[in-house]
N, C-alpha and C. Protein backbone atom coordinates (compact mmCIF):
# COMPACT_ATOMS: atom_id res chain seq x y z
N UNK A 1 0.85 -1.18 0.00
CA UNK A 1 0.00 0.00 0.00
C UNK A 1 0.90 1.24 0.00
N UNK A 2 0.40 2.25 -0.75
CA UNK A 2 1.37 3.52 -1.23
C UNK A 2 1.10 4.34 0.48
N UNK A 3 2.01 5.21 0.31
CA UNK A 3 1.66 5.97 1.39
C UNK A 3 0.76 7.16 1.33
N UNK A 4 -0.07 8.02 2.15
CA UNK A 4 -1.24 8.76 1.79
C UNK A 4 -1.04 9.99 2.78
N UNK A 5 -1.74 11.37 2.09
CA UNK A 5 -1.56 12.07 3.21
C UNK A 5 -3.07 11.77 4.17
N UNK A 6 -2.64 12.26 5.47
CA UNK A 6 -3.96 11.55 6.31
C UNK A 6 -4.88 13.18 6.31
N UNK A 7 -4.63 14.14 5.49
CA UNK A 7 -5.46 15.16 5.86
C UNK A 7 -6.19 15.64 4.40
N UNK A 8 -5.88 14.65 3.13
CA UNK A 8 -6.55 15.18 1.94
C UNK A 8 -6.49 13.90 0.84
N UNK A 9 -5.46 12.44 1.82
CA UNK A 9 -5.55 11.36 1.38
C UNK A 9 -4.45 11.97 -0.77
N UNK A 10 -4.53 12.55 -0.67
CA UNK A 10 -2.92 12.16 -1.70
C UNK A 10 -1.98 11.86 -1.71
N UNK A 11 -1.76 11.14 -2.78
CA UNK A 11 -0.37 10.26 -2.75
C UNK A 11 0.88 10.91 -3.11
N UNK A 12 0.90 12.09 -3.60
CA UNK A 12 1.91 13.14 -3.76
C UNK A 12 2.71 13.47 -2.58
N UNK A 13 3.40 12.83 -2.00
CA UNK A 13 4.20 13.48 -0.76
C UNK A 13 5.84 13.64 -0.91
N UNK A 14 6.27 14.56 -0.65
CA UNK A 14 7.52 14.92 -0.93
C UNK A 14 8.15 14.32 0.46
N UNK A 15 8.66 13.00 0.07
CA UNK A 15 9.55 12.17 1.22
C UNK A 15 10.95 13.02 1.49
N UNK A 16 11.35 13.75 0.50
CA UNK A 16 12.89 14.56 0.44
C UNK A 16 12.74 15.60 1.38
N UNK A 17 11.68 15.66 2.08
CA UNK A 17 12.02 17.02 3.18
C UNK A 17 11.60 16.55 4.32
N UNK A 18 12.33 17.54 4.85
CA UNK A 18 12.46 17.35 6.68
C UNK A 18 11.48 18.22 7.64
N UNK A 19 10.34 18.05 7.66
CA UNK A 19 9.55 17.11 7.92
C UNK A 19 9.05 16.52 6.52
N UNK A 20 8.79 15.85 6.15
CA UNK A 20 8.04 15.29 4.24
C UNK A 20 6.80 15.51 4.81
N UNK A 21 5.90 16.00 3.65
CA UNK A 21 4.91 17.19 3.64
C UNK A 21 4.18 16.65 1.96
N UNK A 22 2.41 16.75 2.38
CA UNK A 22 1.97 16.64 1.17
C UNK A 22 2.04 17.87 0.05
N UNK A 23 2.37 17.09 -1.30
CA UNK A 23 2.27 18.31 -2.47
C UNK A 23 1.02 19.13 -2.44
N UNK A 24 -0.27 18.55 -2.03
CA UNK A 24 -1.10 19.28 -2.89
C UNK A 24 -1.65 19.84 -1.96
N UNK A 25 -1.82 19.83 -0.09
CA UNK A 25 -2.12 20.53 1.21
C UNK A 25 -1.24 21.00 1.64
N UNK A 26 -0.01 20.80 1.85
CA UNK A 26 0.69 21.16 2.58
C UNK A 26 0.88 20.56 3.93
N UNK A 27 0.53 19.75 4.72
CA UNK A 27 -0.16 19.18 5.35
C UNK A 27 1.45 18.08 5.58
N UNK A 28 1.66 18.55 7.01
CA UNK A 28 3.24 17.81 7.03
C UNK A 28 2.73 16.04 7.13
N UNK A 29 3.56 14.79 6.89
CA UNK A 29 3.23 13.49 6.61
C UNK A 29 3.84 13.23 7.77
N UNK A 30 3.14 12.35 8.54
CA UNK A 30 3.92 11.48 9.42
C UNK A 30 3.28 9.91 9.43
N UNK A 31 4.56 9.39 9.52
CA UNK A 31 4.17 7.62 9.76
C UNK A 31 4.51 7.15 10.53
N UNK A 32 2.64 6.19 10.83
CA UNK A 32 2.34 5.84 12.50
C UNK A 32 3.57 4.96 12.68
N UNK A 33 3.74 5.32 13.67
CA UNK A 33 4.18 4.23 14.61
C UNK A 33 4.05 2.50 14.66
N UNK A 34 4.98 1.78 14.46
CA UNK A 34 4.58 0.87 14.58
C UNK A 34 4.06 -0.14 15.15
N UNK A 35 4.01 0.42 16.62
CA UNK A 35 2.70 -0.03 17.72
C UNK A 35 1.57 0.51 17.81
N UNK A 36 1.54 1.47 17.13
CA UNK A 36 -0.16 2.48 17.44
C UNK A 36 -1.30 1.77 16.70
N UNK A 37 -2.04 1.47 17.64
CA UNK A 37 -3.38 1.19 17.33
C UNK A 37 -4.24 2.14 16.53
N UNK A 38 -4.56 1.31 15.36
CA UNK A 38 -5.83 2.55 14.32
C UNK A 38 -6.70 1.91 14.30
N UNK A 39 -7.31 0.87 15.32
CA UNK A 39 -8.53 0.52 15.43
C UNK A 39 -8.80 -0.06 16.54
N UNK A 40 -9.85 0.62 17.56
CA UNK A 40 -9.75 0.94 18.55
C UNK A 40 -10.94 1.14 19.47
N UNK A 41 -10.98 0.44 20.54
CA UNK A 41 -12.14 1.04 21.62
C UNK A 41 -12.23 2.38 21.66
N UNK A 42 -13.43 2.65 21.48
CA UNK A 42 -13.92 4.46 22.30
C UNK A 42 -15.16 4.50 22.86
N UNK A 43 -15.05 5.53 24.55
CA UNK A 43 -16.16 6.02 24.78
C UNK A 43 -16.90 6.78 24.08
N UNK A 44 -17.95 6.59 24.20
CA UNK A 44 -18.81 7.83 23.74
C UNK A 44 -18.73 8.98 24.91
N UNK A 45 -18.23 10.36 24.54
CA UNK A 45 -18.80 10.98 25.40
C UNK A 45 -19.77 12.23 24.99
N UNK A 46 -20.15 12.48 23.87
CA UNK A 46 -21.00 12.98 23.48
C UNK A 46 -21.76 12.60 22.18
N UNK A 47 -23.05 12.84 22.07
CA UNK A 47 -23.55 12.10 21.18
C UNK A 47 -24.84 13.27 20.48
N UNK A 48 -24.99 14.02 19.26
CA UNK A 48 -25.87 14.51 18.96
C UNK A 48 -26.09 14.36 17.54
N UNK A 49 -27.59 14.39 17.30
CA UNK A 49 -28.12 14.53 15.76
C UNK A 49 -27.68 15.59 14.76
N UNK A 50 -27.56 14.41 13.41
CA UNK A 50 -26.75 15.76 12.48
C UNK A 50 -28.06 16.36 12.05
N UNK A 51 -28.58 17.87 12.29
CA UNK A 51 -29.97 17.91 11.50
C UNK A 51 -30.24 17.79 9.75
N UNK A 52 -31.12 17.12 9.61
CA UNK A 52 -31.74 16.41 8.18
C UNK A 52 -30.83 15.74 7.85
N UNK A 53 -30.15 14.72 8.55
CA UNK A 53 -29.52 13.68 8.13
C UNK A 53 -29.62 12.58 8.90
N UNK A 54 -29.75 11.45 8.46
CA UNK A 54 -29.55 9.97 9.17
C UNK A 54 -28.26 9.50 9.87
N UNK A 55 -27.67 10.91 10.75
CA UNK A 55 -26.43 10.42 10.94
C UNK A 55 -26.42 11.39 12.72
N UNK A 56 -24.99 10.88 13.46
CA UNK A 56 -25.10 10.87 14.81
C UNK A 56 -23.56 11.61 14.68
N UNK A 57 -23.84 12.74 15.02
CA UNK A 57 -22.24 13.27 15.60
C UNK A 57 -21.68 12.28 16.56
N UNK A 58 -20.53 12.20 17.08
CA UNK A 58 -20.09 11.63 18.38
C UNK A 58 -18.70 12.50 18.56
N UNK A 59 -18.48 12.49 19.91
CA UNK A 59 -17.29 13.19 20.48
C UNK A 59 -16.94 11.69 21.50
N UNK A 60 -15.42 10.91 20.87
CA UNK A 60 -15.54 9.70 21.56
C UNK A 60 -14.08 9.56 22.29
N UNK A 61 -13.82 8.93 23.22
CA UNK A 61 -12.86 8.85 24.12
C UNK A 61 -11.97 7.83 23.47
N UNK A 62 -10.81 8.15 22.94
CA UNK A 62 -10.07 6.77 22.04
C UNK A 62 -8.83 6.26 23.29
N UNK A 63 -8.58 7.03 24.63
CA UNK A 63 -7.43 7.14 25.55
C UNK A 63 -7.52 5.91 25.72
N UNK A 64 -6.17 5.31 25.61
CA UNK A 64 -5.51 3.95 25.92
C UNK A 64 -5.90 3.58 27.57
N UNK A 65 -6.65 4.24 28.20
CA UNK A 65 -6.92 3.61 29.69
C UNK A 65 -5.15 4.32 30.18
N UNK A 66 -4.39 4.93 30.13
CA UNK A 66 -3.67 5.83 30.47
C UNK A 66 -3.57 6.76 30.16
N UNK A 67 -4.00 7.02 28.97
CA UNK A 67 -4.15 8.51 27.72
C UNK A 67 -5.52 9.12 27.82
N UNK A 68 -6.30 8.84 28.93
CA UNK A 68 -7.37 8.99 29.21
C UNK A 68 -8.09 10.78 28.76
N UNK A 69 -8.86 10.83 27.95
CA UNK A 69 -9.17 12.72 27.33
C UNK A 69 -8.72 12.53 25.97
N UNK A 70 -8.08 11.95 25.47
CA UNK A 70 -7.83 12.19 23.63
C UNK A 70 -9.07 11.28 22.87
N UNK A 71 -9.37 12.69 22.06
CA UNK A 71 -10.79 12.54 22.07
C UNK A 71 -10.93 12.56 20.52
N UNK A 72 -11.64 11.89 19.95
CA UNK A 72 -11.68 12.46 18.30
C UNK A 72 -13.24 12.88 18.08
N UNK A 73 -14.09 13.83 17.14
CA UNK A 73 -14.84 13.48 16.83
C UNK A 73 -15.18 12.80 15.48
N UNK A 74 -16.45 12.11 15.33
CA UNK A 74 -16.84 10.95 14.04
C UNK A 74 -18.43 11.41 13.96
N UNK A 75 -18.92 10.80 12.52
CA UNK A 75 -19.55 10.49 12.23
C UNK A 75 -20.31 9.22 12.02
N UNK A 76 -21.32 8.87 12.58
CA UNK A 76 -21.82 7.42 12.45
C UNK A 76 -23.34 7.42 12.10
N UNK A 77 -23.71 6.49 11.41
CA UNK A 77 -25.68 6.10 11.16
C UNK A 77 -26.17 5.24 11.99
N UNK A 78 -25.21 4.83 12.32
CA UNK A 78 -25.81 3.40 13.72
C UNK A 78 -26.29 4.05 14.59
N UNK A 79 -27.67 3.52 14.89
CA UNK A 79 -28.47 4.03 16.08
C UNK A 79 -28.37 3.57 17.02
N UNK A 80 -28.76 4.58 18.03
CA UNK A 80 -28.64 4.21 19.29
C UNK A 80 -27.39 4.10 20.35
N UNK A 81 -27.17 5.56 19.63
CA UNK A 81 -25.96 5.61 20.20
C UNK A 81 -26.08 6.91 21.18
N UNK A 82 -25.05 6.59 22.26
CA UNK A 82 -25.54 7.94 23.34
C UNK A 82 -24.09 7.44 24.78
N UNK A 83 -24.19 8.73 24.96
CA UNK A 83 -22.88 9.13 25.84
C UNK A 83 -22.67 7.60 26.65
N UNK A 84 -21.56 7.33 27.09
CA UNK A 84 -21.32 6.08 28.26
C UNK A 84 -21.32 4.97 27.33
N UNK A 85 -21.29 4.95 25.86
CA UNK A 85 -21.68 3.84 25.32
C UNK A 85 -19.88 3.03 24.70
N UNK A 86 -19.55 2.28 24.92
CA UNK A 86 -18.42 1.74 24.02
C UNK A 86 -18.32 1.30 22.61
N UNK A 87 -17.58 2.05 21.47
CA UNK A 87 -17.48 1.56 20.45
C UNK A 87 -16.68 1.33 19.85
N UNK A 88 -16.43 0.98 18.35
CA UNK A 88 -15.24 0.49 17.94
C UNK A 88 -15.05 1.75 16.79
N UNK A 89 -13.82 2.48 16.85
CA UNK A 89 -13.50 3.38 15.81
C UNK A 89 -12.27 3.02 14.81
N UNK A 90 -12.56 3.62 13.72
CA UNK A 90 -10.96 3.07 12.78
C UNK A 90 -10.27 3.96 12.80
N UNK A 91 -9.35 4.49 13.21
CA UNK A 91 -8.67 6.44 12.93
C UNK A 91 -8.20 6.31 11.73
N UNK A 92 -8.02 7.92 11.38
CA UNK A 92 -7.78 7.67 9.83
C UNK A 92 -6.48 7.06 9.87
N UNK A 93 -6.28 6.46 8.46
CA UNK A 93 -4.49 5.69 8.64
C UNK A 93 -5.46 3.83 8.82
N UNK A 94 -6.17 3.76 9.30
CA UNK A 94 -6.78 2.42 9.15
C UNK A 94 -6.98 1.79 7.79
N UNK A 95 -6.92 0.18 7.75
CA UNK A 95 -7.77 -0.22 6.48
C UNK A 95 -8.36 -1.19 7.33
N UNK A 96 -9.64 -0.98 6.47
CA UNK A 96 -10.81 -1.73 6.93
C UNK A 96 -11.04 -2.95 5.45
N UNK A 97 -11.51 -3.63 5.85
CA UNK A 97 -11.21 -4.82 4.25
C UNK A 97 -10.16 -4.06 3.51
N UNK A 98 -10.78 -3.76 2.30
CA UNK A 98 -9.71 -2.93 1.67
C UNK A 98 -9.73 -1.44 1.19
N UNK A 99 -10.64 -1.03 1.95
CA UNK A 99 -10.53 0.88 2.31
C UNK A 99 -9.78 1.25 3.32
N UNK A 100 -8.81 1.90 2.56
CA UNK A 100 -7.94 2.95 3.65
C UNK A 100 -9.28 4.22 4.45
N UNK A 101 -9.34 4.54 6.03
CA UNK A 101 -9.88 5.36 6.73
C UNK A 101 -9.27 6.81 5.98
N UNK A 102 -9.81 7.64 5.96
CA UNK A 102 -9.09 9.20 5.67
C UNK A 102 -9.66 10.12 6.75
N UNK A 103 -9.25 10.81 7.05
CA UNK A 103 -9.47 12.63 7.84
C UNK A 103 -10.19 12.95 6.66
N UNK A 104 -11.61 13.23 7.22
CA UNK A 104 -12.98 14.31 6.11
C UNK A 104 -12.06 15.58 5.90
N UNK A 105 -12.33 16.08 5.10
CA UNK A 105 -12.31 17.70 4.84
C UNK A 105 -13.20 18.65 4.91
C-alpha cells in the first residue's frame, strides 16, 4: 500500500524534506508508529443529531486507559448511540477490508 496524506488522502508526498509534507495541502506526513493502534475502543462521550440527516455526531474517548481525554470526533448512522456507550473506531491511517480510513475535509 502507497503511502497517503492523512489530511486530503494524496499520494503526492515529498519524502525529500524534513519534515516530508503533502504536495497538494501542505499538510506535514507522518508515519504511524509501529505499535499504534488505528482501530480501537472508544467512549462515547457525546452524542448529537446531524440535522436532516440519518447520521449521529459523536465526540468519543479513544485514551488507551492511560491517555485517558484524547478525544476524536466521528460520524456514524448506527443508532442508538448515546454518551457512556463503548465503540469500535478506525482512525484515519486504518484499512478496513480494503478501504484505507481518511481525515474528512
Amino acid at each position: 500500500m502507497s503511502k497517503t496524506c492523512g489530511a486530503c488522502g494524496s499520494e503526492d508526498l515529498d519524502m525529500n524534506e524534513t519534515p516530508p509534507f503533502c504536495n497538494e495541502c501542505g499538510e506535514e506526513w507522518e508515519e504511524k508508529a509501529a505499535g499504534e493502534r488505528l482501530i480501537v475502543c472508544a467512549k462515547i462521550v457525546s452524542a448529537e443529531a446531524v440535522p436532516k440527516k440519518a447520521l449521529t455526531k459523536l465526540v468519543v474517548d479513544v485514551g488507551d486507559g492511560e491517555e485517558e481525554g484524547q478525544t476524536l470526533t466521528v460520524v456514524s448512522n448506527a443508532k442508538y448511540l448515546e454518551a457512556g456507550k463503548i465503540i469500535v473506531v478506525a482512525k484515519a491511517g486504518a484499512v478496513v477490508g480494503d478501504v484505507e480510513v481518511k481525515k474528512a475535509t
